[in-house]
C-alpha atoms as a PDB file:
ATOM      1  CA  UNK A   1      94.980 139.496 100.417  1.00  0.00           C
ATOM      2  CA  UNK A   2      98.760 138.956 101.379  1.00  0.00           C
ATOM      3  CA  UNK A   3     100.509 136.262 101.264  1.00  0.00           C
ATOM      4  CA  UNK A   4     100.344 133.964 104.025  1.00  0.00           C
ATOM      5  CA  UNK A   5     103.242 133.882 106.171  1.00  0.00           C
ATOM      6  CA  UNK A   6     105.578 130.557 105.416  1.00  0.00           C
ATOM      7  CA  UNK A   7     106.551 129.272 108.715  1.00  0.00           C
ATOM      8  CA  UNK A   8     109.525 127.921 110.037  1.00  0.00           C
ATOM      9  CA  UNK A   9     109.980 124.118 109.905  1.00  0.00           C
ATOM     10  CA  UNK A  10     110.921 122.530 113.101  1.00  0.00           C
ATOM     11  CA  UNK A  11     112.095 119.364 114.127  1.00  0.00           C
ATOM     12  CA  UNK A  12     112.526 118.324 118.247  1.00  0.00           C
ATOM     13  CA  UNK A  13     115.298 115.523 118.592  1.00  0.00           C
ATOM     14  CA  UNK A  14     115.699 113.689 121.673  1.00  0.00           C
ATOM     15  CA  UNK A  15     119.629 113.145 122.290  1.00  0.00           C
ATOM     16  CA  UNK A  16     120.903 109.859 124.293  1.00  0.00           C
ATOM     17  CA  UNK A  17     119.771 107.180 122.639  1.00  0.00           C
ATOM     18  CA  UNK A  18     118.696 109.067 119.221  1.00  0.00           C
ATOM     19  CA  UNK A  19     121.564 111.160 118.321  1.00  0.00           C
ATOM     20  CA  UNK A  20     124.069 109.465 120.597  1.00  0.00           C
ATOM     21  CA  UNK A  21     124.850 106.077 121.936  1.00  0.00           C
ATOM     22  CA  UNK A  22     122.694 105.777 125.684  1.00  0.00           C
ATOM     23  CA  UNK A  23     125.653 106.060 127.919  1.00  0.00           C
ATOM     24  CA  UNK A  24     123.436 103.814 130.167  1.00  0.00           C
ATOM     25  CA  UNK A  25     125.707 101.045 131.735  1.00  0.00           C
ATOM     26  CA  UNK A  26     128.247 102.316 129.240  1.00  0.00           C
ATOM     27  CA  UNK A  27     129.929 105.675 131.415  1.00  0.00           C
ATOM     28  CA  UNK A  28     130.693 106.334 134.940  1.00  0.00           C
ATOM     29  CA  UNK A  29     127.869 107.649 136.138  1.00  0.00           C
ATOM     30  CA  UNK A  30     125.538 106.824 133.225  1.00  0.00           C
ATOM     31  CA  UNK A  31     125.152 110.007 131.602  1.00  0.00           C
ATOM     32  CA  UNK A  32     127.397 112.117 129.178  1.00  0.00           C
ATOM     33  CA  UNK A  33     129.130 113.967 131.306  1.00  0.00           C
ATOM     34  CA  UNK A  34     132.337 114.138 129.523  1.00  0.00           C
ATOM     35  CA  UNK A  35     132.990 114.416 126.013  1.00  0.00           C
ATOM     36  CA  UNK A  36     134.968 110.960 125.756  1.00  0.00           C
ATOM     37  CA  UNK A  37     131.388 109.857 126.808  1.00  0.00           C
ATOM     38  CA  UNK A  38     129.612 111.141 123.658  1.00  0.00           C
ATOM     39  CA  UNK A  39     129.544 109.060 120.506  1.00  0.00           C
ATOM     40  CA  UNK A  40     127.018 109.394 117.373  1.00  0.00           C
ATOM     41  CA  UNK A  41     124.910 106.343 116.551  1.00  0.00           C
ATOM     42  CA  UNK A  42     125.581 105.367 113.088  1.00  0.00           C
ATOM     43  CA  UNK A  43     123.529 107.324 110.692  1.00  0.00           C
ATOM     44  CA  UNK A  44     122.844 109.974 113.286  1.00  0.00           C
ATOM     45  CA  UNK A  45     125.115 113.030 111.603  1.00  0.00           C
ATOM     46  CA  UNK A  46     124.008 112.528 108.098  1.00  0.00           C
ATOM     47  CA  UNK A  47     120.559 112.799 109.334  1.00  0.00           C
ATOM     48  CA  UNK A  48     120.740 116.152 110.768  1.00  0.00           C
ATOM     49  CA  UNK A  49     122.399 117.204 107.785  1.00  0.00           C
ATOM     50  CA  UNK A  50     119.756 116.152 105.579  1.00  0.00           C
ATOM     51  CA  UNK A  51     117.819 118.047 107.815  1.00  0.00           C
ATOM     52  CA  UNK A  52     119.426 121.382 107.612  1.00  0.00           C
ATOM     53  CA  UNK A  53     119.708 120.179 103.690  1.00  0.00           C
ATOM     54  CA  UNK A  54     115.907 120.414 103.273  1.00  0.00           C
ATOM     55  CA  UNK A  55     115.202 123.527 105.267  1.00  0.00           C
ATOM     56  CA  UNK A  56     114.573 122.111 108.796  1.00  0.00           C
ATOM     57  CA  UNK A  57     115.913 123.559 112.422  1.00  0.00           C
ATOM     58  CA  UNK A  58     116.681 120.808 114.771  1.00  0.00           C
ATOM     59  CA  UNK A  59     115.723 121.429 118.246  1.00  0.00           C
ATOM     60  CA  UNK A  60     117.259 119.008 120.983  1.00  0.00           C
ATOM     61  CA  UNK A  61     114.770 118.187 124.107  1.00  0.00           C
ATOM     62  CA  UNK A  62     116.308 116.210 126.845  1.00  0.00           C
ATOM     63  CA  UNK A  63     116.086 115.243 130.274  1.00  0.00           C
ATOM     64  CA  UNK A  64     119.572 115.758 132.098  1.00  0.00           C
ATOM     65  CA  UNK A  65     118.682 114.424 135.598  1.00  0.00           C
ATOM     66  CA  UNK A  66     122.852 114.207 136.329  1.00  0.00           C
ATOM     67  CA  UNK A  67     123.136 117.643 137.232  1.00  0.00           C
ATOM     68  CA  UNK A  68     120.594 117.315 140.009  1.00  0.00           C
ATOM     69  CA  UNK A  69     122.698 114.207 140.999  1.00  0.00           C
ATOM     70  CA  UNK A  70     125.640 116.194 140.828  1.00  0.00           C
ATOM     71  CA  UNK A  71     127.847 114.511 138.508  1.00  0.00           C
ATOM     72  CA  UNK A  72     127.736 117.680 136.015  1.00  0.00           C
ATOM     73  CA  UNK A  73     127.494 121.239 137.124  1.00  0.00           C
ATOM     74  CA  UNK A  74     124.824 123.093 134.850  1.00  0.00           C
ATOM     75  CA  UNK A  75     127.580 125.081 133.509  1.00  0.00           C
ATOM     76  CA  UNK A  76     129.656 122.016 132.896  1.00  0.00           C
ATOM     77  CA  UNK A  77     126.268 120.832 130.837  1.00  0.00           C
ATOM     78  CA  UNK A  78     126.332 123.707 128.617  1.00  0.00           C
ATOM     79  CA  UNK A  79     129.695 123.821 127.482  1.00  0.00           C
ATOM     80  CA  UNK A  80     129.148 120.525 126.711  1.00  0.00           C
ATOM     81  CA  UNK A  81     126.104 121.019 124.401  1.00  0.00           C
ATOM     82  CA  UNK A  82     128.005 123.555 122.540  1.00  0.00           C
ATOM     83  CA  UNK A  83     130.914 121.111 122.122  1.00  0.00           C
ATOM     84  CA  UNK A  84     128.281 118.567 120.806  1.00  0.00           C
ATOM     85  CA  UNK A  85     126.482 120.567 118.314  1.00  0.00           C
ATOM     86  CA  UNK A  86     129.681 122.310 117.387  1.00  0.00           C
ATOM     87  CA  UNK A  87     130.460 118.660 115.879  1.00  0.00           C
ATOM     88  CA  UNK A  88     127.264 118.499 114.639  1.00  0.00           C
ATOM     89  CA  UNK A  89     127.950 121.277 112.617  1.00  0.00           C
ATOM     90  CA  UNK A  90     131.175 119.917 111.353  1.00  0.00           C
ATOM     91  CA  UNK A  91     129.454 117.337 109.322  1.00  0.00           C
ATOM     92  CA  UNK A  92     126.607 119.940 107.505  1.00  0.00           C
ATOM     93  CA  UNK A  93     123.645 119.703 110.552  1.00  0.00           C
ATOM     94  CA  UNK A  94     122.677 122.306 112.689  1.00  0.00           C
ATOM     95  CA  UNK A  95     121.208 122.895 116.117  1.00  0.00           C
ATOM     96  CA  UNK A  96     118.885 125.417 116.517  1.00  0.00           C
ATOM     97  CA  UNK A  97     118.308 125.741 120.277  1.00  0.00           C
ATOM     98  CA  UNK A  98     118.801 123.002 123.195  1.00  0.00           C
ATOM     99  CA  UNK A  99     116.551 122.746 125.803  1.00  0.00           C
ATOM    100  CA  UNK A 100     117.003 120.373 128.663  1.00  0.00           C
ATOM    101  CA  UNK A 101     115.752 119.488 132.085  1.00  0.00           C
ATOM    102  CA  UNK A 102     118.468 119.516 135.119  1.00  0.00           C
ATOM    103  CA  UNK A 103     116.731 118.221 137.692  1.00  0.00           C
ATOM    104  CA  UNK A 104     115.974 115.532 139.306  1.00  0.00           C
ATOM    105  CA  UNK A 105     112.792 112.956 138.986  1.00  0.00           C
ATOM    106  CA  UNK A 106     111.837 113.490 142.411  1.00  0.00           C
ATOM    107  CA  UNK A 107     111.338 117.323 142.039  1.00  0.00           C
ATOM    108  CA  UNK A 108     108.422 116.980 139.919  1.00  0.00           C
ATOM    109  CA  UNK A 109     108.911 119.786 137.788  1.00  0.00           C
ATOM    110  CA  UNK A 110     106.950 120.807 134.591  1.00  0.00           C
ATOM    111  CA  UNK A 111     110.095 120.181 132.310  1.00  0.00           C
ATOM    112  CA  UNK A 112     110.888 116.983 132.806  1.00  0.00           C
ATOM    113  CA  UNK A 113     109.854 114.720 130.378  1.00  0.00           C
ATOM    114  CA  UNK A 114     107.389 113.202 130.174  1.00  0.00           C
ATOM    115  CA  UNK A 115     105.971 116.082 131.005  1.00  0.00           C
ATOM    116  CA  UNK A 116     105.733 118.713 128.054  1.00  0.00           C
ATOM    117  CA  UNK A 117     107.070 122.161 129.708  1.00  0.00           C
ATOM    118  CA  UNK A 118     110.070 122.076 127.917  1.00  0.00           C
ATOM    119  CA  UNK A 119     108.110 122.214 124.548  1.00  0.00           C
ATOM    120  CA  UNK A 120     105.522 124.826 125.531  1.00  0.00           C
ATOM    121  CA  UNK A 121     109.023 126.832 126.353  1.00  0.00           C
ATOM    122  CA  UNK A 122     110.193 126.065 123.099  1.00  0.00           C
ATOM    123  CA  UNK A 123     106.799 127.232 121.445  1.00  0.00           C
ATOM    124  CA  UNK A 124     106.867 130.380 123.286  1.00  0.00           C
ATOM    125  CA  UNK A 125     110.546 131.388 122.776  1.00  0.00           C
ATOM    126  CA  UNK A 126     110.320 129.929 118.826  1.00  0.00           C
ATOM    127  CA  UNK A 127     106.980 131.840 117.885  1.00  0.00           C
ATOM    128  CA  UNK A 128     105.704 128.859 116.811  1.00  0.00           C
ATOM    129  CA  UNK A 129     102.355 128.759 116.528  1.00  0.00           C
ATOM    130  CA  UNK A 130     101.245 124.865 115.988  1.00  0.00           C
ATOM    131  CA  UNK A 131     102.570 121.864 116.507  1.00  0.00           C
ATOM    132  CA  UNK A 132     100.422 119.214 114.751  1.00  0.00           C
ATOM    133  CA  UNK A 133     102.461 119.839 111.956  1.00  0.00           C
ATOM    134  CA  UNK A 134     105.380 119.302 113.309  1.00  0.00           C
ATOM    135  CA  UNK A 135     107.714 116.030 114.771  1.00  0.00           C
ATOM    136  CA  UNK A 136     109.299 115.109 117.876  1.00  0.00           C
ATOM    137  CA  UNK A 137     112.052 111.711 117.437  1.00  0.00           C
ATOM    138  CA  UNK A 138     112.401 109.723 120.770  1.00  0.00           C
ATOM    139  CA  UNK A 139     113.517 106.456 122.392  1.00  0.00           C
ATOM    140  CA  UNK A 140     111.347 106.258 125.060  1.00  0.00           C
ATOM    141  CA  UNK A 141     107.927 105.752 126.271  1.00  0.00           C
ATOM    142  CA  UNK A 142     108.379 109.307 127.843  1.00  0.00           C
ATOM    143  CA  UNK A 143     109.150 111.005 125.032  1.00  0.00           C
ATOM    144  CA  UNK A 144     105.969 109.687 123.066  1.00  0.00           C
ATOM    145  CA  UNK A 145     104.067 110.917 126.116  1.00  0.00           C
ATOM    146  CA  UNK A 146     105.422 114.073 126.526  1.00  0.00           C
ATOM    147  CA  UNK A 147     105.602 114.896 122.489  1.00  0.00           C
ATOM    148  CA  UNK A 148     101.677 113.633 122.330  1.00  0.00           C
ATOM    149  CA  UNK A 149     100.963 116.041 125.333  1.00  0.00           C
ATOM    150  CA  UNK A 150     102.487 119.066 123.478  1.00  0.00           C
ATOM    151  CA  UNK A 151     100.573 118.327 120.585  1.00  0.00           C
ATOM    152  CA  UNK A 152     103.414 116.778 118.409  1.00  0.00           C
ATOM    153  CA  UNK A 153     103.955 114.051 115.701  1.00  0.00           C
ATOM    154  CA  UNK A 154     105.587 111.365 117.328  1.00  0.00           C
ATOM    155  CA  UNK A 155     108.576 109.123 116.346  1.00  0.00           C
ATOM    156  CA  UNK A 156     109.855 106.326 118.058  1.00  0.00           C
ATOM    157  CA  UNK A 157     112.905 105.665 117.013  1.00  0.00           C
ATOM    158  CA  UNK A 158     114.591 102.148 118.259  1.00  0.00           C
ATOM    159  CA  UNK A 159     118.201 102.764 118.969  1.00  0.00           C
ATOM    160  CA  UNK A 160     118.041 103.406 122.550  1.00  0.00           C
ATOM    161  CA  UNK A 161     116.203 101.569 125.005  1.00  0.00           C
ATOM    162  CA  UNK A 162     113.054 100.867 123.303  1.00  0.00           C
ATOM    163  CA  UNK A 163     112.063  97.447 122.004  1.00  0.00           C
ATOM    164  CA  UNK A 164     108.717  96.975 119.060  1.00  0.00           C
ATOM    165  CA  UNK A 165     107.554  94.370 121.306  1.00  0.00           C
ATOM    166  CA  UNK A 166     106.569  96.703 124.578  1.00  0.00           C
ATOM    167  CA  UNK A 167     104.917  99.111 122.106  1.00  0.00           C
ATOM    168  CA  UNK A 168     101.451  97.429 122.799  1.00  0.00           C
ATOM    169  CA  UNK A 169     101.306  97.594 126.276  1.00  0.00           C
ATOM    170  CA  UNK A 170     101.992 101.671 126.047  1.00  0.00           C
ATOM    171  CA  UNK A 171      99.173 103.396 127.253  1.00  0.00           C
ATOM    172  CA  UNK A 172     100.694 106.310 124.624  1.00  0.00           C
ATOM    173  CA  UNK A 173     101.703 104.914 121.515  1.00  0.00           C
ATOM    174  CA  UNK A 174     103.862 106.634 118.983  1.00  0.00           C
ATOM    175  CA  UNK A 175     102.230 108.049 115.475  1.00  0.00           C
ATOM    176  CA  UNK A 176     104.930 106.050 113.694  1.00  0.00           C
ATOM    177  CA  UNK A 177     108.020 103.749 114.554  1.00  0.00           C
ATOM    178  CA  UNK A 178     111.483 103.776 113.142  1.00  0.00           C
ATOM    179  CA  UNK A 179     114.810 101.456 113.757  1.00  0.00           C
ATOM    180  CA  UNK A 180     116.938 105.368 113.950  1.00  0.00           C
ATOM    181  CA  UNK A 181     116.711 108.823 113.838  1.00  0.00           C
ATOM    182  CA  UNK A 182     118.097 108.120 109.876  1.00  0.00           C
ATOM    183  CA  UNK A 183     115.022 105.802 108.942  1.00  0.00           C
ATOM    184  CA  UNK A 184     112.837 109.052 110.881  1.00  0.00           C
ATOM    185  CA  UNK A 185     114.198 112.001 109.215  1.00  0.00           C
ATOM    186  CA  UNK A 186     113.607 110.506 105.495  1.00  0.00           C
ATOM    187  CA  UNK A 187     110.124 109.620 106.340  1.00  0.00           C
ATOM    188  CA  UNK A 188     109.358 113.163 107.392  1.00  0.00           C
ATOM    189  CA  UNK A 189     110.774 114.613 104.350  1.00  0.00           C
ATOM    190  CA  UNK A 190     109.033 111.625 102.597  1.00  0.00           C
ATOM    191  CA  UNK A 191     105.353 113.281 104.231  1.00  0.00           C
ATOM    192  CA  UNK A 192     106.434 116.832 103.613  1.00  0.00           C
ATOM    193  CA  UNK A 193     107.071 116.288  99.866  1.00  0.00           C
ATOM    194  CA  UNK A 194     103.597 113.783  99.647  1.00  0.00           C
ATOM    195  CA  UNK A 195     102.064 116.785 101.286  1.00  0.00           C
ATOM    196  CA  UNK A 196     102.836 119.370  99.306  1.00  0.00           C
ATOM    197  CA  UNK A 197     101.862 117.333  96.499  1.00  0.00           C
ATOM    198  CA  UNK A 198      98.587 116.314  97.133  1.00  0.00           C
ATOM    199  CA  UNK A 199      97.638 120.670  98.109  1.00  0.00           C
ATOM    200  CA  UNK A 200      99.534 121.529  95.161  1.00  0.00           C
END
């Protein structure tokens, strides 16, 4: 019999309020739309390192509702993206892929979160072929919905918007809770290495 076919390991990142300050009250417009706007929560770039240190693609899922307002052309957004995980990059982390939603809540589209078509494009595109292996970090009650719909792990992660308290009343609740992406990305290399050694 050959041997079975290692697979790639993933991990989907939400961005404002995970990787980056929620520009919230805190910009213009409330949204990154310039790169003055941007700014890494503390912790945030050694995380994705250790990621790409122990063998795992980041993926970035976000909602990016300001180029349906207008404030951002779609263009604009990309070139923006690039700039960001450019800088990632800089301090040892990698992006794989960055998928995002432009428009706006009103639309109703499949890829807004918390809606999971922006995974299930990711799954496609990726080859991947589960996901209840696999992790999705948020802030929001959205993302826990959304990352439960696709079939994800699901991190809540406490540096945006979030607060433990509200947790309860969820009617989705996230698989585990974490004060920042940091805390999140050692506990999944934490279950990875339990995992392989209780199969071992």
């Amino acid at each position: 019999m050959p041997p079975k076919k290692k697979q790639t390991k993933y991990v989907f990142i939400d961005r404002d309020g995970v990787i980056n300050v929620d520009p919230g009250a805190r910009t213009k417009h409330g949204y990154v739309i310039e790169w003055k706007d941007f700014h890494f929560l503390p912790g945030a770039p050694k995380a994705l390192k250790m990621l790409a240190d122990s063998g795992y693609k980041s993926i970035i899922v976000t909602n990016q509702q300001c180029v349906g307002k207008g404030h951002i052309s779609e263009e604009s957004l990309r070139s923006l993206m690039l700039k960001i995980t450019k800088e990632i990059k800089t301090f040892g982390g990698s992006v794989e892929k960055v998928y995002y939603c432009p428009h706006l809540k009103e639309e109703n589209c499949n890829c807004r979160k918390p809606k999971e078509g922006l995974f299930l494009k990711a799954k496609e595109e990726l080859n991947i072929e589960r996901f209840d292996d696999k992790f999705f970090i948020g802030d929001s009650k959205h993302d826990i919905e959304a990352g439960k719909k696709a079939g994800l792990k699901t991190i809540l992660v406490l540096s945006g918007n979030s607060e433990r308290k509200n947790i309860p009343a969820w009617k989705t609740k996230p698989d585990h809770v974490c004060e920042n992406l940091l805390e999140a990305v050692r506990f999944i290399i934490r279950s990875e290495f339990k995992y392989s050694q209780d199969v071992s």
